[in-house]
N, C-alpha and C. Protein backbone atom coordinates (compact mmCIF):
# COMPACT_ATOMS: atom_id res chain seq x y z
N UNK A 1 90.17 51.09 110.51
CA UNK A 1 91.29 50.17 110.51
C UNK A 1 92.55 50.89 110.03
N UNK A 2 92.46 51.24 109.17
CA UNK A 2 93.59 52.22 108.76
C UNK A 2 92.98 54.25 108.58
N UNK A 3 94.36 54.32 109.41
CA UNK A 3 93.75 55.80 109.90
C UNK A 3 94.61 56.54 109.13
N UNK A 4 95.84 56.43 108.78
CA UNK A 4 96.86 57.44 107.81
C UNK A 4 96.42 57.62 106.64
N UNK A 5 96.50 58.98 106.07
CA UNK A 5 96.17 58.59 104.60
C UNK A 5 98.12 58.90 104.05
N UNK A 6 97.93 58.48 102.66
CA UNK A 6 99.37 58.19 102.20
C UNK A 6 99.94 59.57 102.30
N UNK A 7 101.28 59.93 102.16
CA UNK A 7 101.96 61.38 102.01
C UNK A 7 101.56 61.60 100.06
N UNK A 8 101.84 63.22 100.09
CA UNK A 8 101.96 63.36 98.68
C UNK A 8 103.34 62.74 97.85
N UNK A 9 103.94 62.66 98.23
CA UNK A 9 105.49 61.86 98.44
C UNK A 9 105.24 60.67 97.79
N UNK A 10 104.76 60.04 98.67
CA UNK A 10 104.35 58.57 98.78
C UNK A 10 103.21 58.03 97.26
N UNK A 11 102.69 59.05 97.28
CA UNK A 11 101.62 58.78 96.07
C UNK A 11 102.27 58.93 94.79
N UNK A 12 103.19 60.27 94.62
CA UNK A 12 103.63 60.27 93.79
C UNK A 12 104.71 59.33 93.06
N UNK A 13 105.57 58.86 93.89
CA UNK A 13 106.17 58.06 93.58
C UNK A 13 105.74 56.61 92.92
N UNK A 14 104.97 56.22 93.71
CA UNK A 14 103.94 55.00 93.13
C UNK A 14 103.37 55.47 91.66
N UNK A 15 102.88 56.46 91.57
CA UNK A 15 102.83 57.16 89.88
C UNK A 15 103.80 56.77 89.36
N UNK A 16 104.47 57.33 90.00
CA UNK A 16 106.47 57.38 88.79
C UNK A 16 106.39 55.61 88.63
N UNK A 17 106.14 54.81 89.77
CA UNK A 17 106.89 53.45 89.79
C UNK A 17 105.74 52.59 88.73
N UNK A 18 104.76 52.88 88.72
CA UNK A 18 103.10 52.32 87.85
C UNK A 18 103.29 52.45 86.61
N UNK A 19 103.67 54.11 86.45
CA UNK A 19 104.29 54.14 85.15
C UNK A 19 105.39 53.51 84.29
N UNK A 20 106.19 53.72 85.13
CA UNK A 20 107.41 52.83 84.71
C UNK A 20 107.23 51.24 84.29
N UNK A 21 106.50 50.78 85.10
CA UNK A 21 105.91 49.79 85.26
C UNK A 21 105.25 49.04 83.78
N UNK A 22 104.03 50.24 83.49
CA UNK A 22 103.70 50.39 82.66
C UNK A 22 104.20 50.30 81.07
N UNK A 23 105.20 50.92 81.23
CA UNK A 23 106.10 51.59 79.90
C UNK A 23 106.71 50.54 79.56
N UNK A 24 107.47 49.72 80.48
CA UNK A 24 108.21 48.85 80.13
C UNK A 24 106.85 47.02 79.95
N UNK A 25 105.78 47.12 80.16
CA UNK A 25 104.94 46.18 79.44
C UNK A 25 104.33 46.73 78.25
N UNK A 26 104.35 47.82 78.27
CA UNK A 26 103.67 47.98 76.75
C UNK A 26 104.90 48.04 75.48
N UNK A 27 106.18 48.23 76.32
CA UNK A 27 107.54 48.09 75.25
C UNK A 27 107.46 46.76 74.81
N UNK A 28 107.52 45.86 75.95
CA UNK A 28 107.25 44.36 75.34
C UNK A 28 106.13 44.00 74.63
N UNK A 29 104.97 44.29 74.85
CA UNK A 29 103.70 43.96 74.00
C UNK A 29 104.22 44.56 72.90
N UNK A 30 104.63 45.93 72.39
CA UNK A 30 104.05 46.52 71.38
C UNK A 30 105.83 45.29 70.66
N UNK A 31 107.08 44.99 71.20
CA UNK A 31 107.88 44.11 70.30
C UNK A 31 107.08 42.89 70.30
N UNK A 32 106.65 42.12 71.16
CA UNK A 32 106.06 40.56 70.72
C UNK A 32 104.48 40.86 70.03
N UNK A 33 103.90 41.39 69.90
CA UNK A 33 102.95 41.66 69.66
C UNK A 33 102.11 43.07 69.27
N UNK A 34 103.01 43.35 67.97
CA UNK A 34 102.16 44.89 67.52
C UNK A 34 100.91 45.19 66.97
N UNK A 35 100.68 44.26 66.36
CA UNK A 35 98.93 44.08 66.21
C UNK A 35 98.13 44.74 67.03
N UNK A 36 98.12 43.99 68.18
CA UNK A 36 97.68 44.28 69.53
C UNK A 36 97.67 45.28 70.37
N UNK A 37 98.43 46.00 69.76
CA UNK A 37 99.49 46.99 70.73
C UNK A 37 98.24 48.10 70.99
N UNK A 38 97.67 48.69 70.07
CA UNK A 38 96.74 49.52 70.09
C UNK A 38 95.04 49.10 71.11
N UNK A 39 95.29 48.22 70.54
CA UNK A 39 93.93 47.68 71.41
C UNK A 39 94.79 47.69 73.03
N UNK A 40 95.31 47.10 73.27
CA UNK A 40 96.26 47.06 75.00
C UNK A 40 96.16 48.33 75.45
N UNK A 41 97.22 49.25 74.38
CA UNK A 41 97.20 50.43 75.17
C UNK A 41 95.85 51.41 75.46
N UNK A 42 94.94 50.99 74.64
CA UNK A 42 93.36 51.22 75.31
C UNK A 42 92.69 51.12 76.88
N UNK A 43 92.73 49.35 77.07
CA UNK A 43 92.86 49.24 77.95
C UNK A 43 93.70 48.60 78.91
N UNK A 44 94.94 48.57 78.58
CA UNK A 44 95.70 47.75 79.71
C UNK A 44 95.74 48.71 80.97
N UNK A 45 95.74 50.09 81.07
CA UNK A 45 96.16 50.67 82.38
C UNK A 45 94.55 50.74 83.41
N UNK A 46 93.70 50.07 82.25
CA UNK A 46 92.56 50.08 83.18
C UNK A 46 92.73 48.54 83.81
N UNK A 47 92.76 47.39 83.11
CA UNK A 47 93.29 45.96 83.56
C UNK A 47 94.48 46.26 84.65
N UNK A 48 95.38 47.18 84.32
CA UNK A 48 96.84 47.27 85.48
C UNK A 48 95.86 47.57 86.75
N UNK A 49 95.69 48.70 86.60
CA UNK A 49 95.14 49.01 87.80
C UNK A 49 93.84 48.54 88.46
N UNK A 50 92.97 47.95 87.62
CA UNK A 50 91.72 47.17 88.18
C UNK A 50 92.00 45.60 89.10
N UNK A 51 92.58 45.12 88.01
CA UNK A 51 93.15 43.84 88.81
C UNK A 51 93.95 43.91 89.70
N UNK A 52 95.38 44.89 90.07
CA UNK A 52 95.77 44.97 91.21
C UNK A 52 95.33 45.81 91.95
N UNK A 53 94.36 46.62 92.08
CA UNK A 53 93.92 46.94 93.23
C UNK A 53 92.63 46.06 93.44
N UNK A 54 91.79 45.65 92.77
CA UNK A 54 91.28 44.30 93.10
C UNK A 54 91.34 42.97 93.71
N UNK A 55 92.65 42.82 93.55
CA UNK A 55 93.11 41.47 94.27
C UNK A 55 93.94 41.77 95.64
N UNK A 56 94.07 40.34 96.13
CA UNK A 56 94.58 40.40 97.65
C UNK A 56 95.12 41.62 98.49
N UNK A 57 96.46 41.85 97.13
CA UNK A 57 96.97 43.00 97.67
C UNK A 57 96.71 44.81 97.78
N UNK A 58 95.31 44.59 97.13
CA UNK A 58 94.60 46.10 97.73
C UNK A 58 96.15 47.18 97.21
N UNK A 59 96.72 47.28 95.93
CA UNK A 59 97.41 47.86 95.66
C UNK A 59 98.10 47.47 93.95
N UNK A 60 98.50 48.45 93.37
CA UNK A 60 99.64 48.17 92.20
C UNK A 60 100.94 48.09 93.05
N UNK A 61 101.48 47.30 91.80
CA UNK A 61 102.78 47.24 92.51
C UNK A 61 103.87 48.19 93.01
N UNK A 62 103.56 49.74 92.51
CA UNK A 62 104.11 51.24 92.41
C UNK A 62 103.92 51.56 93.84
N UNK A 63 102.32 51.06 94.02
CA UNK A 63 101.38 51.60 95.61
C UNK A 63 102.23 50.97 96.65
N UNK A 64 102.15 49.26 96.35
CA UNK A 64 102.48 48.29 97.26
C UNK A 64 104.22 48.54 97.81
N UNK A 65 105.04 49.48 96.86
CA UNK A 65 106.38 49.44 96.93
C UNK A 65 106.30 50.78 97.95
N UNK A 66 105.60 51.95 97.80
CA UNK A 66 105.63 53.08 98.44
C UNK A 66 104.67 52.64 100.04
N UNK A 67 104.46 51.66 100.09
CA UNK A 67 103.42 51.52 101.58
C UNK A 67 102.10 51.68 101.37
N UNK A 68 101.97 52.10 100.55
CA UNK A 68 99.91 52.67 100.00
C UNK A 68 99.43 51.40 99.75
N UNK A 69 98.25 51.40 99.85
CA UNK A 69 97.12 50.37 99.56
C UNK A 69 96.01 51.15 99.39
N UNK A 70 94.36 50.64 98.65
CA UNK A 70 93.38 51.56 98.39
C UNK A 70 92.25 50.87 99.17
N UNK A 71 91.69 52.01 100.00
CA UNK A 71 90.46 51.98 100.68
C UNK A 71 89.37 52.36 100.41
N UNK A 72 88.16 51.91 100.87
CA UNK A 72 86.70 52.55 100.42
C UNK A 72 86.95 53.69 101.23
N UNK A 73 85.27 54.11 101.70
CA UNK A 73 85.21 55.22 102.72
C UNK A 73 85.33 55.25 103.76
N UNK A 74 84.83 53.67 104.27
CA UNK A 74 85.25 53.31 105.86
C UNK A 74 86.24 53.29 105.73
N UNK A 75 87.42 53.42 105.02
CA UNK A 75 89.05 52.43 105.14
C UNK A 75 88.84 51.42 105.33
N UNK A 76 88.08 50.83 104.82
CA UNK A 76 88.45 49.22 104.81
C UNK A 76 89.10 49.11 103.39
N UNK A 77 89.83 47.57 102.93
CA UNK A 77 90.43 47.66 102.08
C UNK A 77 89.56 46.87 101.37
N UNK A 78 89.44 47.74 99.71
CA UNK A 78 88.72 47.24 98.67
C UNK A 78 88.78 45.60 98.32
């Protein structure tokens, strides 16, 4: 179904944009909630990235902005 795989371009950027992404929810957690902050930054980038590439959109929002989405081995979408 899907035959392209992403550019290196394309991937990277979605890094840059995930991260960013990233940085700026754990800025807010760690001001509304510093307690917490340590436990989150454990696992929130596994929750970031599990749940959105888990759900509908077969992507983070970094992926989904650069055109990428994530496939098994057939390319079908996870």
């Amino acid at each position: 179904m899907y035959q392209q795989k992403g550019s290196m371009g394309a991937r990277v950027g979605a890094l840059l944009l995930d991260g960013l992404f990233l940085w700026i929810i754990w800025g807010l957690v760690l001001i509304l909630i510093p307690d917490l902050f340590a436990l989150l930054a454990t696992f929130g980038a596994f929750l970031y990235y599990g749940i959105f590439e888990g759900s509908s959109m077969h992507a983070t929002p970094g992926k989904r902005i650069c055109g990428l989405i994530v496939v098994d081995e057939a390319r079908q979408p996870i």
